[in-house]
Structures are given as C-alpha cells and as structure tokens.
PDB file of N, CA and C in Angstrom:
ATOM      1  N   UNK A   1     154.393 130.983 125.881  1.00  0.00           N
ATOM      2  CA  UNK A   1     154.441 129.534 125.889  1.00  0.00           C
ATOM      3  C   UNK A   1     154.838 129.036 124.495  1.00  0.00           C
ATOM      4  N   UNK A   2     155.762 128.150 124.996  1.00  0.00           N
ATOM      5  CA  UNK A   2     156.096 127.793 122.930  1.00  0.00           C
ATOM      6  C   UNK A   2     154.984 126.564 122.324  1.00  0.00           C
ATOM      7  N   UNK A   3     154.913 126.947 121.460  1.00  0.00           N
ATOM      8  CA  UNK A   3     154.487 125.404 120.964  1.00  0.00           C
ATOM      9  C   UNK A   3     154.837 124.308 120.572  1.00  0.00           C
ATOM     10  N   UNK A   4     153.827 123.376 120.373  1.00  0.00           N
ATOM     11  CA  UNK A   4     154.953 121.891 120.427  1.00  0.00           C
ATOM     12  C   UNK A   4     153.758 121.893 118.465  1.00  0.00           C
ATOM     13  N   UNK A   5     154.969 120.257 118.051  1.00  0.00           N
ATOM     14  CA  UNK A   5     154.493 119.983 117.355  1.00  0.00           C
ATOM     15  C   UNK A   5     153.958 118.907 117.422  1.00  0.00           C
ATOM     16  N   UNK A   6     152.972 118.261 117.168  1.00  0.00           N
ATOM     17  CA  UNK A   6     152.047 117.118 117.074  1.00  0.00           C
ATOM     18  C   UNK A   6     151.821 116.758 115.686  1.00  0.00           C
ATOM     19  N   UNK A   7     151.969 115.300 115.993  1.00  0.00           N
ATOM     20  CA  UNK A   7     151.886 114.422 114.284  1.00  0.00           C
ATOM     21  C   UNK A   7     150.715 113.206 114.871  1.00  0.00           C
ATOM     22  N   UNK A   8     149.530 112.876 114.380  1.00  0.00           N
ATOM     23  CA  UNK A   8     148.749 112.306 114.154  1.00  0.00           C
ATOM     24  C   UNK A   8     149.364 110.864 113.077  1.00  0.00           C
ATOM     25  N   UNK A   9     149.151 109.913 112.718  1.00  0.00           N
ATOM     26  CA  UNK A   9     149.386 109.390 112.252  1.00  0.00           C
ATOM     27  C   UNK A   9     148.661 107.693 112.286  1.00  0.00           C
ATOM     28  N   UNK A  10     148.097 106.934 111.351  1.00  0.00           N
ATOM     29  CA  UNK A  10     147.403 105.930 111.166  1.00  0.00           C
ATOM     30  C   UNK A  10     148.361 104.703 111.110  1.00  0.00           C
ATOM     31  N   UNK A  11     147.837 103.764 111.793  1.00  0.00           N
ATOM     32  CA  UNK A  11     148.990 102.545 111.735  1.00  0.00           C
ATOM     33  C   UNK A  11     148.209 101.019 111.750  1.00  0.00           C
ATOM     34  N   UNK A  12     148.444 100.656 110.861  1.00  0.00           N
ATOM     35  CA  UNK A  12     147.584  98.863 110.871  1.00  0.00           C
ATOM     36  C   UNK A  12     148.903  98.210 111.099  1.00  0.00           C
ATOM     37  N   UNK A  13     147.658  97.603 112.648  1.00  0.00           N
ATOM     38  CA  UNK A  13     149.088  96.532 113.317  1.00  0.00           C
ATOM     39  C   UNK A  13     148.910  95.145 113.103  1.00  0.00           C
ATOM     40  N   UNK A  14     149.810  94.515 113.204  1.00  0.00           N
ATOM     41  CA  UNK A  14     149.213  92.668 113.099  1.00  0.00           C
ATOM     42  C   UNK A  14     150.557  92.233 114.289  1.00  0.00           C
ATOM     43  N   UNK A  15     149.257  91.900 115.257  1.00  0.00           N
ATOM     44  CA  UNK A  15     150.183  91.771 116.141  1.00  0.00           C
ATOM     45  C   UNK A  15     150.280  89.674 116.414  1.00  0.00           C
ATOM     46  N   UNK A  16     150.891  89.166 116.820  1.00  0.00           N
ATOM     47  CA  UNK A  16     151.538  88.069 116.739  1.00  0.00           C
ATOM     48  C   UNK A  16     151.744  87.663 115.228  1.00  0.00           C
ATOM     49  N   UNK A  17     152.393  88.363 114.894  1.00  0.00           N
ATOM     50  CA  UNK A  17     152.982  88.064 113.288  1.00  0.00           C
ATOM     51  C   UNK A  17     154.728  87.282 114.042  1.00  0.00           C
ATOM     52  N   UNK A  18     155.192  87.265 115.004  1.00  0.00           N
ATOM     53  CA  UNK A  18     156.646  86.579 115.130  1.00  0.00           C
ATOM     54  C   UNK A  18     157.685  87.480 114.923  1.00  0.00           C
ATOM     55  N   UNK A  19     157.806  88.685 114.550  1.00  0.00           N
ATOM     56  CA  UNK A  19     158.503  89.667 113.762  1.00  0.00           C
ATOM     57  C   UNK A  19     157.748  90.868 114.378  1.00  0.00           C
ATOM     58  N   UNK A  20     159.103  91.793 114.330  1.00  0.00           N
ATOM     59  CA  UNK A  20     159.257  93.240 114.471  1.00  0.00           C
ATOM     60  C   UNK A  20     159.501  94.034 112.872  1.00  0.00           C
ATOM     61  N   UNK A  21     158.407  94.685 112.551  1.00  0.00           N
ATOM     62  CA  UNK A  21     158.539  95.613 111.201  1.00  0.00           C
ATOM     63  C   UNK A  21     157.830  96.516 111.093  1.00  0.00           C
ATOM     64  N   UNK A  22     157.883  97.350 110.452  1.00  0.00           N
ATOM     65  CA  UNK A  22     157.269  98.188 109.906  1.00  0.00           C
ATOM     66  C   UNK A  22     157.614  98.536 108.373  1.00  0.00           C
ATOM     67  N   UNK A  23     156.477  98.394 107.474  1.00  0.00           N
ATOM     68  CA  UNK A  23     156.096  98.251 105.679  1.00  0.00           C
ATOM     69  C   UNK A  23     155.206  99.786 105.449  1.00  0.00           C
ATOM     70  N   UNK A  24     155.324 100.053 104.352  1.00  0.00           N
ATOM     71  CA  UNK A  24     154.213 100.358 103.703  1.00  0.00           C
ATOM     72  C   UNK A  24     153.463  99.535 102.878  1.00  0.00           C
ATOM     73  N   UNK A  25     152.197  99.758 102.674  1.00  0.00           N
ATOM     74  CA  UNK A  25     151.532  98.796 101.533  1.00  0.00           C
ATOM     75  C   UNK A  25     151.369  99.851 100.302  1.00  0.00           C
ATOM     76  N   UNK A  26     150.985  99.289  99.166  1.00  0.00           N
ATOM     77  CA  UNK A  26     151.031 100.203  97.709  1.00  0.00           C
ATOM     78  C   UNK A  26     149.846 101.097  97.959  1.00  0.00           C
ATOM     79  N   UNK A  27     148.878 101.330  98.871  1.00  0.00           N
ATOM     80  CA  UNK A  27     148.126 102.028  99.158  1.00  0.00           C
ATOM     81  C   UNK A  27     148.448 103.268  99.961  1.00  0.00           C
ATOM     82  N   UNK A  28     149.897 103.121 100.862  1.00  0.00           N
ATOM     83  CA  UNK A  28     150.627 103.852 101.649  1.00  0.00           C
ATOM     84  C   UNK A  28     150.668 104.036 102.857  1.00  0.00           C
ATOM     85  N   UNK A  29     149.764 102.627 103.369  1.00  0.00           N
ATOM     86  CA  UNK A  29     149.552 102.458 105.048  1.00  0.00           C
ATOM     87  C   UNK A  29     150.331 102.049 105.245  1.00  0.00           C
ATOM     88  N   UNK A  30     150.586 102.657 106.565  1.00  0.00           N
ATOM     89  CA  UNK A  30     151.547 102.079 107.487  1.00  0.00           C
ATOM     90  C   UNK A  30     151.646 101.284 108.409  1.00  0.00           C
ATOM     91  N   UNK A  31     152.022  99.963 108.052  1.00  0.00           N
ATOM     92  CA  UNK A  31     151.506  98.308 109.171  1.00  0.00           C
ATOM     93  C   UNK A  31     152.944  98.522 109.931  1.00  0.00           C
ATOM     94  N   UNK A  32     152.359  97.728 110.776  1.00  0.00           N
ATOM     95  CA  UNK A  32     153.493  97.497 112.279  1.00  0.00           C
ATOM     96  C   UNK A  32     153.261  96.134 112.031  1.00  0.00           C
ATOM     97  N   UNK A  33     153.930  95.246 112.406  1.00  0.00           N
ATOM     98  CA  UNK A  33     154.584  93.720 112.869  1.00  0.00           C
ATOM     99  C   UNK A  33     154.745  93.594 113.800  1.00  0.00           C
ATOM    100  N   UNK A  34     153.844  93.434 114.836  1.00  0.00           N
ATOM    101  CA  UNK A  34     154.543  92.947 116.271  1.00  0.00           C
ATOM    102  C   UNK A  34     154.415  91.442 117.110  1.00  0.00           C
ATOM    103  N   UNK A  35     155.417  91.141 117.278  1.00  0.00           N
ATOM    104  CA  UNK A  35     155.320  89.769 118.745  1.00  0.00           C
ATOM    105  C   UNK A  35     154.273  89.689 119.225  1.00  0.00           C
ATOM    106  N   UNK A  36     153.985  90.282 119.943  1.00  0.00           N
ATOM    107  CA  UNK A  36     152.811  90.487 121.184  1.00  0.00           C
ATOM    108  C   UNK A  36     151.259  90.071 120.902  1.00  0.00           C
ATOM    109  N   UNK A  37     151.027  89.447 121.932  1.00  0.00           N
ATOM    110  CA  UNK A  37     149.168  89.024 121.390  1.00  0.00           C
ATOM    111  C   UNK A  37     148.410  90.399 121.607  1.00  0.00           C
ATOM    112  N   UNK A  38     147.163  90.817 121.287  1.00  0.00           N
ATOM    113  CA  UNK A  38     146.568  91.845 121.320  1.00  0.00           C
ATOM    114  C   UNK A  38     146.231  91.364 122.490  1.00  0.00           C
ATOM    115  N   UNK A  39     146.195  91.026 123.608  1.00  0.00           N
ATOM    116  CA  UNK A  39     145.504  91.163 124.967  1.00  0.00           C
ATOM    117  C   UNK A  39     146.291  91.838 125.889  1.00  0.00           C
ATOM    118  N   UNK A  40     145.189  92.462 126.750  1.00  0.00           N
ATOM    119  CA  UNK A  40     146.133  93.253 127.922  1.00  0.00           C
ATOM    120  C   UNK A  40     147.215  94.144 127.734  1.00  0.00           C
ATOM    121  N   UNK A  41     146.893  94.864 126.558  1.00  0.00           N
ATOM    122  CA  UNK A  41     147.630  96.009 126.044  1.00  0.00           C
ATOM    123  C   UNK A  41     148.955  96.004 125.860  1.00  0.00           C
ATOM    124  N   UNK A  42     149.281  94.961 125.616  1.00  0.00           N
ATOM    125  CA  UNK A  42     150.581  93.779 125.119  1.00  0.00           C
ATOM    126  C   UNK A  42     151.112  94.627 123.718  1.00  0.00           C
ATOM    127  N   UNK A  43     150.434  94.462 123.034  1.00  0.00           N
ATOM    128  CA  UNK A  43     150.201  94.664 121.908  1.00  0.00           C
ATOM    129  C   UNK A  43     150.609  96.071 121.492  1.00  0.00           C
ATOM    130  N   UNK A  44     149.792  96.792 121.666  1.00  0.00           N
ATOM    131  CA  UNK A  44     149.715  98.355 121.964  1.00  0.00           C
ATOM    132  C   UNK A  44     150.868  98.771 122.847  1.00  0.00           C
ATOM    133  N   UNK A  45     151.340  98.262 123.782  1.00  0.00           N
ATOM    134  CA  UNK A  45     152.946  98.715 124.252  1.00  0.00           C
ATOM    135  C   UNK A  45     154.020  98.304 123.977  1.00  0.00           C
ATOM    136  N   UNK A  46     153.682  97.248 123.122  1.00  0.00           N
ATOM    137  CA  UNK A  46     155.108  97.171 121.954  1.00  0.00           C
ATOM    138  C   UNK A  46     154.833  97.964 120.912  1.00  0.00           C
ATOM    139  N   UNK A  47     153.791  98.532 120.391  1.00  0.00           N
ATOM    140  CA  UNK A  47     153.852  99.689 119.258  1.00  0.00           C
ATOM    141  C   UNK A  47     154.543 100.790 119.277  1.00  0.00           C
ATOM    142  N   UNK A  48     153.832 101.229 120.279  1.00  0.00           N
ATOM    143  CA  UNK A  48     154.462 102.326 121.270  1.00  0.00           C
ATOM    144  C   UNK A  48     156.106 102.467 121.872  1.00  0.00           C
ATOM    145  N   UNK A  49     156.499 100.977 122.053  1.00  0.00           N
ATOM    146  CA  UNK A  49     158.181 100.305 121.990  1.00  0.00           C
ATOM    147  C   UNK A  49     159.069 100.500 121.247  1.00  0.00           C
ATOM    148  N   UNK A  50     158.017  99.855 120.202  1.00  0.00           N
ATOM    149  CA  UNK A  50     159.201 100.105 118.940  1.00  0.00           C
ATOM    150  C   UNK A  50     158.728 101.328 117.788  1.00  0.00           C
ATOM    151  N   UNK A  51     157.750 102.328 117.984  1.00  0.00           N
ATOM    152  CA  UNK A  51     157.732 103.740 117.694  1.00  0.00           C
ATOM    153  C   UNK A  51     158.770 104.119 118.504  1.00  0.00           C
ATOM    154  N   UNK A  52     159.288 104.601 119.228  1.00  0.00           N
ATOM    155  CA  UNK A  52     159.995 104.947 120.241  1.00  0.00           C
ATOM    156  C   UNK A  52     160.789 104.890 119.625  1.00  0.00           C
ATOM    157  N   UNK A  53     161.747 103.775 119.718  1.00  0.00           N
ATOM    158  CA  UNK A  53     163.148 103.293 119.429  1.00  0.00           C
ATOM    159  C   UNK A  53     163.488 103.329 118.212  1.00  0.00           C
ATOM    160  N   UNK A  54     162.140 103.316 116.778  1.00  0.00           N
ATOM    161  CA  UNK A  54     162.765 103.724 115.585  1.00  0.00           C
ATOM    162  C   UNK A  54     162.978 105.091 115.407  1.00  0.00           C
ATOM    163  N   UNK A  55     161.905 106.102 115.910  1.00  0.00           N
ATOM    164  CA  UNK A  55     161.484 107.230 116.202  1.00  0.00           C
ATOM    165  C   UNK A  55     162.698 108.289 116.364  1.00  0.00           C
ATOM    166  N   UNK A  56     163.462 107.645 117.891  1.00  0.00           N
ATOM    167  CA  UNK A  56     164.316 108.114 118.305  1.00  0.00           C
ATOM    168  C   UNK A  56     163.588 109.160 119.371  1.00  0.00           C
ATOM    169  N   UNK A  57     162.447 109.151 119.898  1.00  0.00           N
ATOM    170  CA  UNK A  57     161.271 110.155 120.610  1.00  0.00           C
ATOM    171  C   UNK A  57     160.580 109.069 121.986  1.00  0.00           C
ATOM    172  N   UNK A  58     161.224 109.827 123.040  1.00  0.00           N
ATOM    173  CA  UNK A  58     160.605 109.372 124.301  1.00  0.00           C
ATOM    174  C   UNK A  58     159.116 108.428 124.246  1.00  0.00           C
ATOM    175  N   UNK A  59     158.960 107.616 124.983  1.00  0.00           N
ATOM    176  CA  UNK A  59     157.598 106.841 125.032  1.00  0.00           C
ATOM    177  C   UNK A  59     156.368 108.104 125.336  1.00  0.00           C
ATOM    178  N   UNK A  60     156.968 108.565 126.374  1.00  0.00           N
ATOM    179  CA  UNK A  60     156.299 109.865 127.363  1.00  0.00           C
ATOM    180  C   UNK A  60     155.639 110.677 125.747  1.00  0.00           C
ATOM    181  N   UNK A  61     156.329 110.885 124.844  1.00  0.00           N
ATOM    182  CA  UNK A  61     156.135 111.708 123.720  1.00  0.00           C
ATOM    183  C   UNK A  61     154.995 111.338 122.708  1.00  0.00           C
ATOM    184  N   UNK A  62     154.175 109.687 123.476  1.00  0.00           N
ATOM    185  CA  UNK A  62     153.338 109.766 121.573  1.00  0.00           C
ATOM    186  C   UNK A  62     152.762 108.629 122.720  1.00  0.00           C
ATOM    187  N   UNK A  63     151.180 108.748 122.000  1.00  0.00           N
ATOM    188  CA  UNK A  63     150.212 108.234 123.000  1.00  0.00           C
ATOM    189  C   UNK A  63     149.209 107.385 121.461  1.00  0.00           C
ATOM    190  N   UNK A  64     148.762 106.750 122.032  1.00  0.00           N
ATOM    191  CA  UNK A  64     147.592 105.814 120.985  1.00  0.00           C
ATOM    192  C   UNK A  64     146.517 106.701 121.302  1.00  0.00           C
ATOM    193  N   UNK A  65     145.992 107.645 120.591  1.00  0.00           N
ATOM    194  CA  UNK A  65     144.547 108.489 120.609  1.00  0.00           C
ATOM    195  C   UNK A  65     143.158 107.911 119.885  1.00  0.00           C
ATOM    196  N   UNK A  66     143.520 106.745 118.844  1.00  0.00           N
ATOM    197  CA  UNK A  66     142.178 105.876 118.614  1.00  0.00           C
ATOM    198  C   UNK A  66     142.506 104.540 118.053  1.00  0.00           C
ATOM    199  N   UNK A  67     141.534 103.962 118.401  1.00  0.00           N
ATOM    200  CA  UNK A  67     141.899 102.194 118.159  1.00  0.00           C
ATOM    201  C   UNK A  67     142.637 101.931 119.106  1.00  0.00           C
ATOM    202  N   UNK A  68     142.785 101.806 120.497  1.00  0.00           N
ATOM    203  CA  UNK A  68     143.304 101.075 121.520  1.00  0.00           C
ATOM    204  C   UNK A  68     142.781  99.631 121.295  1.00  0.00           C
ATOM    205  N   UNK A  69     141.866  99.154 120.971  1.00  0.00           N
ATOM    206  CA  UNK A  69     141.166  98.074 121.007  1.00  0.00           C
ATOM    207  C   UNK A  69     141.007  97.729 119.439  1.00  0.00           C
ATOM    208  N   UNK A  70     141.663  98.052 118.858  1.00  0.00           N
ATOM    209  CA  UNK A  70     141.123  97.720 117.368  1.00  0.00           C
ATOM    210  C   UNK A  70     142.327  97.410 116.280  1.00  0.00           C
ATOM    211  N   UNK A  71     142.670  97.164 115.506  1.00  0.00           N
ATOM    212  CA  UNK A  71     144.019  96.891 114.822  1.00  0.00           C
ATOM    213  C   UNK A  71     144.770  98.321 114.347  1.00  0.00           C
ATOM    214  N   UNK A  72     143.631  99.098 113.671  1.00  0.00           N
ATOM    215  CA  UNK A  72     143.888  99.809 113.019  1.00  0.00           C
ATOM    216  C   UNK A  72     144.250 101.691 113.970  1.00  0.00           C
ATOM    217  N   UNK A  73     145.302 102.199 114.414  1.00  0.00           N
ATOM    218  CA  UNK A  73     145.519 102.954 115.741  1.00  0.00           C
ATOM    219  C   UNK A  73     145.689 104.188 114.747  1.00  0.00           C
ATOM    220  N   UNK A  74     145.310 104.985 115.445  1.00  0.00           N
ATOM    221  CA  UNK A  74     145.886 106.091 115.550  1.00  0.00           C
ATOM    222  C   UNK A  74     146.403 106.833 116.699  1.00  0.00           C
ATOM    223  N   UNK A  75     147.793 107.245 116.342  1.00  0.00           N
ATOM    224  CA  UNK A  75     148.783 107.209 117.236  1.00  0.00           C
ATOM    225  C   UNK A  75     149.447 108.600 116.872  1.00  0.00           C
ATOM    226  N   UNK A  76     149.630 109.909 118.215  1.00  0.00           N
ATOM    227  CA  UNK A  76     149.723 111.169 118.694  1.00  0.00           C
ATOM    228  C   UNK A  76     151.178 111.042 118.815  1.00  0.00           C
ATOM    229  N   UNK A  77     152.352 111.662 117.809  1.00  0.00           N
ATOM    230  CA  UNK A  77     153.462 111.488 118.594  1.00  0.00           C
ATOM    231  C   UNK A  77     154.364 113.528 118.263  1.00  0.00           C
ATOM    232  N   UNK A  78     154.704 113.328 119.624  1.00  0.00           N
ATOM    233  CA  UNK A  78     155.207 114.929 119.791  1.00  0.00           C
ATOM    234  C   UNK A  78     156.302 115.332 119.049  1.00  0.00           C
ATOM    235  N   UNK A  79     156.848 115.776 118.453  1.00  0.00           N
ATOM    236  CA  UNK A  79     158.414 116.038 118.113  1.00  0.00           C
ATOM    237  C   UNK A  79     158.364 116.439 116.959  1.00  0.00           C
ATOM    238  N   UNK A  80     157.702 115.526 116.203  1.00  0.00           N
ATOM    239  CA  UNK A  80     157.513 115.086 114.454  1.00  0.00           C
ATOM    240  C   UNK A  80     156.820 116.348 113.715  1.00  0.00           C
ATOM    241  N   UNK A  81     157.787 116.848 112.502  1.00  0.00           N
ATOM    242  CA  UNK A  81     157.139 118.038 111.913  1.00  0.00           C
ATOM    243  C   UNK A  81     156.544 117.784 110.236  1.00  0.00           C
ATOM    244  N   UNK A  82     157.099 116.528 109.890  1.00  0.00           N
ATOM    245  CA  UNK A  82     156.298 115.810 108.409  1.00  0.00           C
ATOM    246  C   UNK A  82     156.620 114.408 108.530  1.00  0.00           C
ATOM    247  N   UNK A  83     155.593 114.203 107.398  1.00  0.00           N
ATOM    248  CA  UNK A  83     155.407 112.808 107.488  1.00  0.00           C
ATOM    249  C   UNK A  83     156.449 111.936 106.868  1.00  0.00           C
ATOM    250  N   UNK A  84     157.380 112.518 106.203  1.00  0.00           N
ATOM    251  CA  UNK A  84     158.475 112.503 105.261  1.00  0.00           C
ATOM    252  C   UNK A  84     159.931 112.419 106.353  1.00  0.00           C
ATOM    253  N   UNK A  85     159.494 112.628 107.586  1.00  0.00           N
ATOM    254  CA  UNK A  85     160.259 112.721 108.370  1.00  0.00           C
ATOM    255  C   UNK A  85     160.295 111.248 109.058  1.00  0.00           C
ATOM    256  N   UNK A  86     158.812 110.904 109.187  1.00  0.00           N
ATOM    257  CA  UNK A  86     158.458 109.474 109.944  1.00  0.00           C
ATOM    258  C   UNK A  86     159.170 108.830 109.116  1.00  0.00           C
ATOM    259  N   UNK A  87     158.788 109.092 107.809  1.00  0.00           N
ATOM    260  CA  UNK A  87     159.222 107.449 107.102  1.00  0.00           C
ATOM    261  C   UNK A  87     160.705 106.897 106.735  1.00  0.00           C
ATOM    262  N   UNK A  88     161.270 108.576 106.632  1.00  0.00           N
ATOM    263  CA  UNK A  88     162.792 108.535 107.006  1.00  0.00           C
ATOM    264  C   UNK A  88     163.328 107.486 108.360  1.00  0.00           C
ATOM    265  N   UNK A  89     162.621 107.932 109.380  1.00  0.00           N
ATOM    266  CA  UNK A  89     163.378 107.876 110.878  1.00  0.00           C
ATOM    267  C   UNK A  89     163.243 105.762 110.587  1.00  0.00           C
ATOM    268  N   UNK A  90     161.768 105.380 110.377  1.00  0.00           N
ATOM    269  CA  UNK A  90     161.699 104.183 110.149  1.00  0.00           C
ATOM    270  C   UNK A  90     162.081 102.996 109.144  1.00  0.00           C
ATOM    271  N   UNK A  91     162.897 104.242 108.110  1.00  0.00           N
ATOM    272  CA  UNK A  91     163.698 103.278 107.298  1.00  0.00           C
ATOM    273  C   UNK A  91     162.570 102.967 106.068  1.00  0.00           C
ATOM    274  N   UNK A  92     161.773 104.218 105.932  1.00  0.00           N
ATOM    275  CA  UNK A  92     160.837 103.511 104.828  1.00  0.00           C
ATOM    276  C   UNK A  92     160.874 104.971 103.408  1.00  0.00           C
ATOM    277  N   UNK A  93     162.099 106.127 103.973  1.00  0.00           N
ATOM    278  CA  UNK A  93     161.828 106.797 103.066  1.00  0.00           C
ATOM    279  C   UNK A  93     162.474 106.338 101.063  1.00  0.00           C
ATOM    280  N   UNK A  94     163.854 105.460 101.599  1.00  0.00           N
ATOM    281  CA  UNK A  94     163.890 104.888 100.056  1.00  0.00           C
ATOM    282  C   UNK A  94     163.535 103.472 100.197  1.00  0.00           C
ATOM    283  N   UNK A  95     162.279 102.537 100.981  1.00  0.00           N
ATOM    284  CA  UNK A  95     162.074 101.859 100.386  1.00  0.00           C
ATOM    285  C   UNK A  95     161.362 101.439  98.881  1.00  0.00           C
ATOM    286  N   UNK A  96     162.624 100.097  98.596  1.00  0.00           N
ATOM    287  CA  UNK A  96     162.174  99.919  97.342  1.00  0.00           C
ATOM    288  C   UNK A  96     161.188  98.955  96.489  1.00  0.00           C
ATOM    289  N   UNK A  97     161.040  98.025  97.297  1.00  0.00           N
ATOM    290  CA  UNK A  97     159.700  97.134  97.698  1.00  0.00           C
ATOM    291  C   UNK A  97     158.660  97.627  98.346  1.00  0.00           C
ATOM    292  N   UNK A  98     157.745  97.637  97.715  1.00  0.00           N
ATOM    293  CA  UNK A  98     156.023  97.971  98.579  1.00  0.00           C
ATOM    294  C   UNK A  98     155.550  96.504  98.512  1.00  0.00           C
ATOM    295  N   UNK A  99     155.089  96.454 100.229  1.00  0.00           N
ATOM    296  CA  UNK A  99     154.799  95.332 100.612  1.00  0.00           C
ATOM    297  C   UNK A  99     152.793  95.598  99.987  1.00  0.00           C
TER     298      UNK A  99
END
C-alpha cells in the first residue's frame, strides 16, 4: 500500500471580512478572508473553496480536523509535502508585506 502525505496546518479565519485572502501575520499565522457568515458551515466551505483552488488539490483531499465551530481551524490537506510548499501555492512564499 503506498502512502499518502498529510499536512496538518493552522488557519485564523475572519469570515465576513467582504474579501477573499489569505496573509500571514509577523507572528506567521495563517488568516483566511472570507465572504461568508460563520453560520451553517458557510464559512468553513468557502475555506475549504478557496484552499482548493489556491492549493490546486481536490476538495475530496483536505478536511477541517479542529475548530469547525471556532475561528481558529485546523485543516488536514492530502498531497502537501512542506509547508514552504503551501505558502508558495498561495502566493505567500515572496511576500513582502507582513500583514
């Protein structure tokens, strides 16, 4: 059986911010920006949306494993072999502003 790779990863969301983003802060968290009100998992499936689509990695591929209900998620996504890789795919490996 082969193995897969799994990336864990922490994400502070603010969701009805009006805007789609993703920042680092000078601390090195990683916030999401999303539309969506936190109700009815609104919220949480646009994360999951637009992980995806910056990602370039199936929805099917990365699941919210803690904080469903809370701002701060941690989020299971399959494919991903460093973290240096995430921040590439999302456009944050030469950012030059820290939010």
């Amino acid at each position: 059986m082969a193995s897969r790779n799994f990336m864990k990863i922490t994400i502070k969301v603010i969701p009805r911010s009006g805007r789609q983003l993703f920042s680092l802060t000078k601390e090195g968290v990683l916030k999401c920006y999303l539309q969506s009100p936190p109700e009815g998992g609104r919220a949480n499936k646009e994360l999951i949306d637009q992980l995806s689509e910056a990602l370039d990695i199936p929805r099917r591929a990365m699941c919210i494993v803690q904080g469903a209900t809370s701002r701060t998620k941690v989020v299971e996504i399959e494919g991903l072999v460093s973290i240096d890789e995430v921040w590439e795919r999302l456009g944050l490996g030469l950012q030059k502003t820290i939010v």
